[in-house]
PDB file of N, CA and C in Angstrom:
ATOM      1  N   UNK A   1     155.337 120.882  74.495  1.00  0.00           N
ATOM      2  CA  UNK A   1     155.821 122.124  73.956  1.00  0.00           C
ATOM      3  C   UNK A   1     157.285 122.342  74.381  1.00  0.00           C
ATOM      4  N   UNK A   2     157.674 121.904  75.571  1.00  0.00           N
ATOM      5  CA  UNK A   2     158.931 122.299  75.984  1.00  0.00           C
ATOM      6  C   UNK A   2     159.756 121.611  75.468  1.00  0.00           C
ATOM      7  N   UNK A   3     159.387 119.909  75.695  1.00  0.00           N
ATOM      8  CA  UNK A   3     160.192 118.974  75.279  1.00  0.00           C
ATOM      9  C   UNK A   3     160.314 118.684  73.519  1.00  0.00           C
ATOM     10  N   UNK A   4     160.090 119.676  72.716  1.00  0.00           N
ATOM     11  CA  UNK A   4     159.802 119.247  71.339  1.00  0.00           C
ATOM     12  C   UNK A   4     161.017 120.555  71.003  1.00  0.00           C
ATOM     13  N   UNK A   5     161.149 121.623  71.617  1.00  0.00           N
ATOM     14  CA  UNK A   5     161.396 122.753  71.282  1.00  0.00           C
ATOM     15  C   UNK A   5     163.283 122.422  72.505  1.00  0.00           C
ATOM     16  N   UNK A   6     162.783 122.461  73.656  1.00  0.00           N
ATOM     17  CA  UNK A   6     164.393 122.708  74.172  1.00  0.00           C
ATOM     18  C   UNK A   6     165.413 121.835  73.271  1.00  0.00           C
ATOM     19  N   UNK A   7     165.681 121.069  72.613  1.00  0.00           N
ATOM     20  CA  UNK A   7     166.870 120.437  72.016  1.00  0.00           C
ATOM     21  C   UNK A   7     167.013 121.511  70.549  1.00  0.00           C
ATOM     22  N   UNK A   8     166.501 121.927  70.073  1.00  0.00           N
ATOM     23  CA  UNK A   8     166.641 122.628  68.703  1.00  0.00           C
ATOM     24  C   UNK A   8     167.220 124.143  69.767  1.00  0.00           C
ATOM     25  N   UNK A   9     166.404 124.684  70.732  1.00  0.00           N
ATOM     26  CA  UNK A   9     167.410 125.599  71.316  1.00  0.00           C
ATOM     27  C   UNK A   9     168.362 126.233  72.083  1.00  0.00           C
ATOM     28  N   UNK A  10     168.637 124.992  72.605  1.00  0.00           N
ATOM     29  CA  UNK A  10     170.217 124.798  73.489  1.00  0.00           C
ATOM     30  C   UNK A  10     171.021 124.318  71.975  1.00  0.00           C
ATOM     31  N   UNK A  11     170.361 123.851  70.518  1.00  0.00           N
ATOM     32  CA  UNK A  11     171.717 123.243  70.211  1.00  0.00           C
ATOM     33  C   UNK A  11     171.897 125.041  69.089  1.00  0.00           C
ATOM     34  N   UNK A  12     170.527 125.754  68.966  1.00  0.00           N
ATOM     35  CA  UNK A  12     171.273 127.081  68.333  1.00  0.00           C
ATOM     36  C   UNK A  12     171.915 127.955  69.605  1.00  0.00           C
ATOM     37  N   UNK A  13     171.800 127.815  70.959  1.00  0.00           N
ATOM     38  CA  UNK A  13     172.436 128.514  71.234  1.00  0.00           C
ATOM     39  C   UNK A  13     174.309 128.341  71.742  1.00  0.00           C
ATOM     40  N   UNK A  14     174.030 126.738  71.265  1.00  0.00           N
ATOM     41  CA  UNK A  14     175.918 126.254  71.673  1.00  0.00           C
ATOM     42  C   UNK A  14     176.176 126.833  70.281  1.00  0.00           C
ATOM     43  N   UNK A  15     175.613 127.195  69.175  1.00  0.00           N
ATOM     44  CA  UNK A  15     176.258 127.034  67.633  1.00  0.00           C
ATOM     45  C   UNK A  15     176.683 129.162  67.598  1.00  0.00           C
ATOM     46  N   UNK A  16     175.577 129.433  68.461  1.00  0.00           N
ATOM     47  CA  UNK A  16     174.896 130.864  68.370  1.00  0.00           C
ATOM     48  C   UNK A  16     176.577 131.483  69.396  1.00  0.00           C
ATOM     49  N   UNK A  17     176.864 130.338  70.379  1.00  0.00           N
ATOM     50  CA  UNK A  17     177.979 131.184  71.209  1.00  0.00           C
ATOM     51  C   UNK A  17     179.603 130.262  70.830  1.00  0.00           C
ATOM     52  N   UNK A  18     179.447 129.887  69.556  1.00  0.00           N
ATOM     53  CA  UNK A  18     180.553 128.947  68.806  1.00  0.00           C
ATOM     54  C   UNK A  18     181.755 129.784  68.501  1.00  0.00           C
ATOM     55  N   UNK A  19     179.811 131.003  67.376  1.00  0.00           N
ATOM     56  CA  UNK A  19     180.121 131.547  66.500  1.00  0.00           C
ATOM     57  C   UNK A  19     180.685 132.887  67.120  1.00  0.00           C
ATOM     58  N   UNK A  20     180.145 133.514  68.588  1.00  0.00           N
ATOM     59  CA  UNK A  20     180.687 134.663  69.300  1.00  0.00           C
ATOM     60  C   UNK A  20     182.076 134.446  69.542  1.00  0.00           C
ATOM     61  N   UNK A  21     182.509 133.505  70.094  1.00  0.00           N
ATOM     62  CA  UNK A  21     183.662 133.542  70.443  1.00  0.00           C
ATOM     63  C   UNK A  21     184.987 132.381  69.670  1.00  0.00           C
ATOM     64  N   UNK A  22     184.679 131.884  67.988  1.00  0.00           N
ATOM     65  CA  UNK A  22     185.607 131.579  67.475  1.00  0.00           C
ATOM     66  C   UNK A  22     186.247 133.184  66.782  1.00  0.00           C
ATOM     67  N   UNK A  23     187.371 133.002  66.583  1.00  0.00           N
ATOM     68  CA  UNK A  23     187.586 134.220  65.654  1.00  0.00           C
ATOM     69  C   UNK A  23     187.532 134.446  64.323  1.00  0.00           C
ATOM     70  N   UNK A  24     187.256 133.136  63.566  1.00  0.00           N
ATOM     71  CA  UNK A  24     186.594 133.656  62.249  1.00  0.00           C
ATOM     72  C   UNK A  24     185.456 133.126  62.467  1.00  0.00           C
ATOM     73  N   UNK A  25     184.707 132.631  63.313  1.00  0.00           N
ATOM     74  CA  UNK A  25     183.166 132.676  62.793  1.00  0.00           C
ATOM     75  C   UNK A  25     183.203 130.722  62.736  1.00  0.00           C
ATOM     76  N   UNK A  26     181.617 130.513  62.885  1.00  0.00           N
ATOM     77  CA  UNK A  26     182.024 129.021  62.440  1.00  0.00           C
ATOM     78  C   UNK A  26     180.934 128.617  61.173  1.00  0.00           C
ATOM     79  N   UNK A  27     180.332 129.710  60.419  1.00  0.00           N
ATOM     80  CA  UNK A  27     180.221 129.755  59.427  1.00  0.00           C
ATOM     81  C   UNK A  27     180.801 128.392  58.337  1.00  0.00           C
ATOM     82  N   UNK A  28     182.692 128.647  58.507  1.00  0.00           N
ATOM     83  CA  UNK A  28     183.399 127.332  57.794  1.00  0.00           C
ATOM     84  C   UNK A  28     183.251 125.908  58.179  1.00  0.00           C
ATOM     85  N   UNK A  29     183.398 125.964  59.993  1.00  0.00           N
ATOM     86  CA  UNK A  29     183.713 124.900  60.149  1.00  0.00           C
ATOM     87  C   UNK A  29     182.107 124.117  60.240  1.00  0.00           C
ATOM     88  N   UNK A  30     181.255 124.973  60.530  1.00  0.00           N
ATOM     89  CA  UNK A  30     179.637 124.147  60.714  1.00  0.00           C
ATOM     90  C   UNK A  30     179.308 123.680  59.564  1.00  0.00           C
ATOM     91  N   UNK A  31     179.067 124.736  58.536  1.00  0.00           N
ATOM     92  CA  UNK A  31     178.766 124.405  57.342  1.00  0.00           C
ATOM     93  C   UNK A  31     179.557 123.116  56.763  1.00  0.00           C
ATOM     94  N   UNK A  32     180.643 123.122  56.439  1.00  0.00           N
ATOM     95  CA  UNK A  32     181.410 122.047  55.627  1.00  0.00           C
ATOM     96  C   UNK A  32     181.302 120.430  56.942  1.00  0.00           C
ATOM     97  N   UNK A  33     181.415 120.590  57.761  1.00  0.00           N
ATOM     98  CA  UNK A  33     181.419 119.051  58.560  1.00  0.00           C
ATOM     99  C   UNK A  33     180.032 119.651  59.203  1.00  0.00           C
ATOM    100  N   UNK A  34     179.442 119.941  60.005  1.00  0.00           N
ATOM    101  CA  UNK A  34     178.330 119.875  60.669  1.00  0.00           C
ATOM    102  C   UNK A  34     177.386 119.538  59.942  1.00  0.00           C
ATOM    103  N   UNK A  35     177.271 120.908  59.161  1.00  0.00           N
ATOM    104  CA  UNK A  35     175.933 121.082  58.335  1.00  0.00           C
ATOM    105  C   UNK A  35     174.708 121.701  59.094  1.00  0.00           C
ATOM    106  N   UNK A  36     175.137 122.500  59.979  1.00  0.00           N
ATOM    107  CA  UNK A  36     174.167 123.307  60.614  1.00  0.00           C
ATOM    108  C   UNK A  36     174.755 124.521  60.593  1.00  0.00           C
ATOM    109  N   UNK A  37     173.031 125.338  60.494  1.00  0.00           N
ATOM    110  CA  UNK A  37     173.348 126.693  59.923  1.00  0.00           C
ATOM    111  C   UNK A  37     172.603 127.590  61.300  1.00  0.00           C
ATOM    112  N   UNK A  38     172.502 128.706  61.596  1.00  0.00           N
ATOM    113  CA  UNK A  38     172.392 129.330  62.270  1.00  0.00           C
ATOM    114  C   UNK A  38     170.197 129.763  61.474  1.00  0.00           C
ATOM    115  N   UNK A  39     169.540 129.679  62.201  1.00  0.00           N
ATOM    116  CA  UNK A  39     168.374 130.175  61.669  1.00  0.00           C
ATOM    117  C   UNK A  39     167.818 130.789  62.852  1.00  0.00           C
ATOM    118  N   UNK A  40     167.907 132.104  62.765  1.00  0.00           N
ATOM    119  CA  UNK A  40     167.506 133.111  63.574  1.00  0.00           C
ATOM    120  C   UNK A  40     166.254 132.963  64.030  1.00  0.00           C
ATOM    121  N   UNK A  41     165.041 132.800  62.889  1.00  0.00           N
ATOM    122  CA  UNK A  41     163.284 132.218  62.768  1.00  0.00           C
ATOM    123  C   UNK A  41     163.588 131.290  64.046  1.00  0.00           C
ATOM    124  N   UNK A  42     163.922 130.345  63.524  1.00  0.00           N
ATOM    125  CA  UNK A  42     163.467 129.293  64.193  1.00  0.00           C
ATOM    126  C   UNK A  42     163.765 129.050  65.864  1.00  0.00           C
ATOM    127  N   UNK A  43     165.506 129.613  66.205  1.00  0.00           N
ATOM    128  CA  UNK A  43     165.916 130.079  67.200  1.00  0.00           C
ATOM    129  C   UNK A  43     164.754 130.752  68.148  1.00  0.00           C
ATOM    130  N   UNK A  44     164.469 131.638  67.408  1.00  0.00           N
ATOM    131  CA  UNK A  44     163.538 132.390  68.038  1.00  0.00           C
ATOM    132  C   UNK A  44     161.976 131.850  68.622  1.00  0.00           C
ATOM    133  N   UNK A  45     161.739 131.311  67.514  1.00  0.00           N
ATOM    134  CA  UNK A  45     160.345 130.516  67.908  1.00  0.00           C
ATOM    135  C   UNK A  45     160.720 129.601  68.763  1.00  0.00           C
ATOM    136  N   UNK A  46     161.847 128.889  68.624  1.00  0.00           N
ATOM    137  CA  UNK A  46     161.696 127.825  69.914  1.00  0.00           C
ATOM    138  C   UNK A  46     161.770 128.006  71.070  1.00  0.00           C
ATOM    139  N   UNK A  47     162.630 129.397  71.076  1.00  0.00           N
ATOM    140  CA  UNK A  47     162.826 130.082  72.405  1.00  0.00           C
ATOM    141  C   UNK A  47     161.288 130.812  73.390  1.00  0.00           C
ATOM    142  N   UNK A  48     161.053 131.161  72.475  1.00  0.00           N
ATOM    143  CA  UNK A  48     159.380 131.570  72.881  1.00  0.00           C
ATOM    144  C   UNK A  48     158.220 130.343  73.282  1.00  0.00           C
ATOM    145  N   UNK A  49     158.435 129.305  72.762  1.00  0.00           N
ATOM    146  CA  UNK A  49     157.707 128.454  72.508  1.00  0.00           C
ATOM    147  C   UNK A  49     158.156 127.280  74.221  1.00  0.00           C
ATOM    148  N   UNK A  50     159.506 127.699  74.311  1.00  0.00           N
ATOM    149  CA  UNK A  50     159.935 126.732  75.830  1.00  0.00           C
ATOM    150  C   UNK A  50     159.323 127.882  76.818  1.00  0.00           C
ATOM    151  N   UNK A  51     159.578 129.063  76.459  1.00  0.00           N
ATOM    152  CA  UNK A  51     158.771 130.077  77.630  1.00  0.00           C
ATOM    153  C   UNK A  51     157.646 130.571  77.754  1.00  0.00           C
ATOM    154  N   UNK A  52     157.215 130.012  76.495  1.00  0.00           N
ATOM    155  CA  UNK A  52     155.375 129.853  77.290  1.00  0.00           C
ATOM    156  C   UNK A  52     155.164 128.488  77.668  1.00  0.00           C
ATOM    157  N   UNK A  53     155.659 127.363  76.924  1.00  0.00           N
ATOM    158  CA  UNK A  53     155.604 126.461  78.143  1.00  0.00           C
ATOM    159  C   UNK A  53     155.883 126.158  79.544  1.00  0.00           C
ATOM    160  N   UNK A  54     156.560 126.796  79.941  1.00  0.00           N
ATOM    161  CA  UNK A  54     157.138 127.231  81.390  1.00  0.00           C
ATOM    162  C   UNK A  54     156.122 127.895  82.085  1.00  0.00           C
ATOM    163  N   UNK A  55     155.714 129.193  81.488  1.00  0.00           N
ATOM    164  CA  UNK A  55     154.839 129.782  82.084  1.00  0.00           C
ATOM    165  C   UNK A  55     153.287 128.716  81.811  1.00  0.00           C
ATOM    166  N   UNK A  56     152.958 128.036  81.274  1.00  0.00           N
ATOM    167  CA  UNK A  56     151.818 127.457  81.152  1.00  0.00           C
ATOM    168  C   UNK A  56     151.840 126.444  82.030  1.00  0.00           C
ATOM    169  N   UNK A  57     153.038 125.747  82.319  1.00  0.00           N
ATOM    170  CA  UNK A  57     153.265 124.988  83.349  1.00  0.00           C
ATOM    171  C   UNK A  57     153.082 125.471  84.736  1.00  0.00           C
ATOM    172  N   UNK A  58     153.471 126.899  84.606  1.00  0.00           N
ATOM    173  CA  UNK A  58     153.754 127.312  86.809  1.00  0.00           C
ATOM    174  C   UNK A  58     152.105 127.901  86.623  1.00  0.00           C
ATOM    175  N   UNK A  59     151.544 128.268  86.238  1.00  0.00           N
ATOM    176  CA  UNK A  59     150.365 128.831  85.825  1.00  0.00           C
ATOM    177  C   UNK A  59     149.057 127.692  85.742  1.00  0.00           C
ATOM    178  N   UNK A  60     149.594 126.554  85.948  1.00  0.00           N
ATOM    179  CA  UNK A  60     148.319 125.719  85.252  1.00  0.00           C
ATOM    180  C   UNK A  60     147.013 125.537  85.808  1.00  0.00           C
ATOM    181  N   UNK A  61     147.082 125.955  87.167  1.00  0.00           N
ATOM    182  CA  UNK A  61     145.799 126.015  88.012  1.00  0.00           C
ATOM    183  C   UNK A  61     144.807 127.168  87.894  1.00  0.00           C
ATOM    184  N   UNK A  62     145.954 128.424  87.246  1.00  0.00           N
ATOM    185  CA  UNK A  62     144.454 130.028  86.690  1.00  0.00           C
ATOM    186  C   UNK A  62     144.183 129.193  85.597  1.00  0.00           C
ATOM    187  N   UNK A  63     144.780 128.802  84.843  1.00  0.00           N
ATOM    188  CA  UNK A  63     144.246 128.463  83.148  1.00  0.00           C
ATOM    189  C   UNK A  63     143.017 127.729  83.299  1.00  0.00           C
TER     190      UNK A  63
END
């Protein structure tokens, strides 16, 4: 769970703090050469998805 999910959300959150601190946005430059888009969904689920693995991990002896 962790290892399927942390690479999709360290790479929205380098794209997620690209886009905070370029000054127009990287909207231009991702889209046209990258080709990665910002997906909030998915961001989100993966983020949830490394922190219940975490917690399922320090936890694994109540479970």
């Amino acid at each position: 769970m962790i290892a399927d999910n942390i690479a999709p959300f360290l790479n929205f959150c380098y794209l997620g703090l690209k886009k905070q601190v370029s000054s127009n946005g990287s909207e231009e430059i991702s889209g046209a050469i990258l080709e990665f888009y910002i997906d909030y969904n998915w961001w989100i689920t993966s983020g949830l998805n490394v922190l219940i693995g975490i917690i399922i991990l320090t936890n694994y002896k109540r479970i």
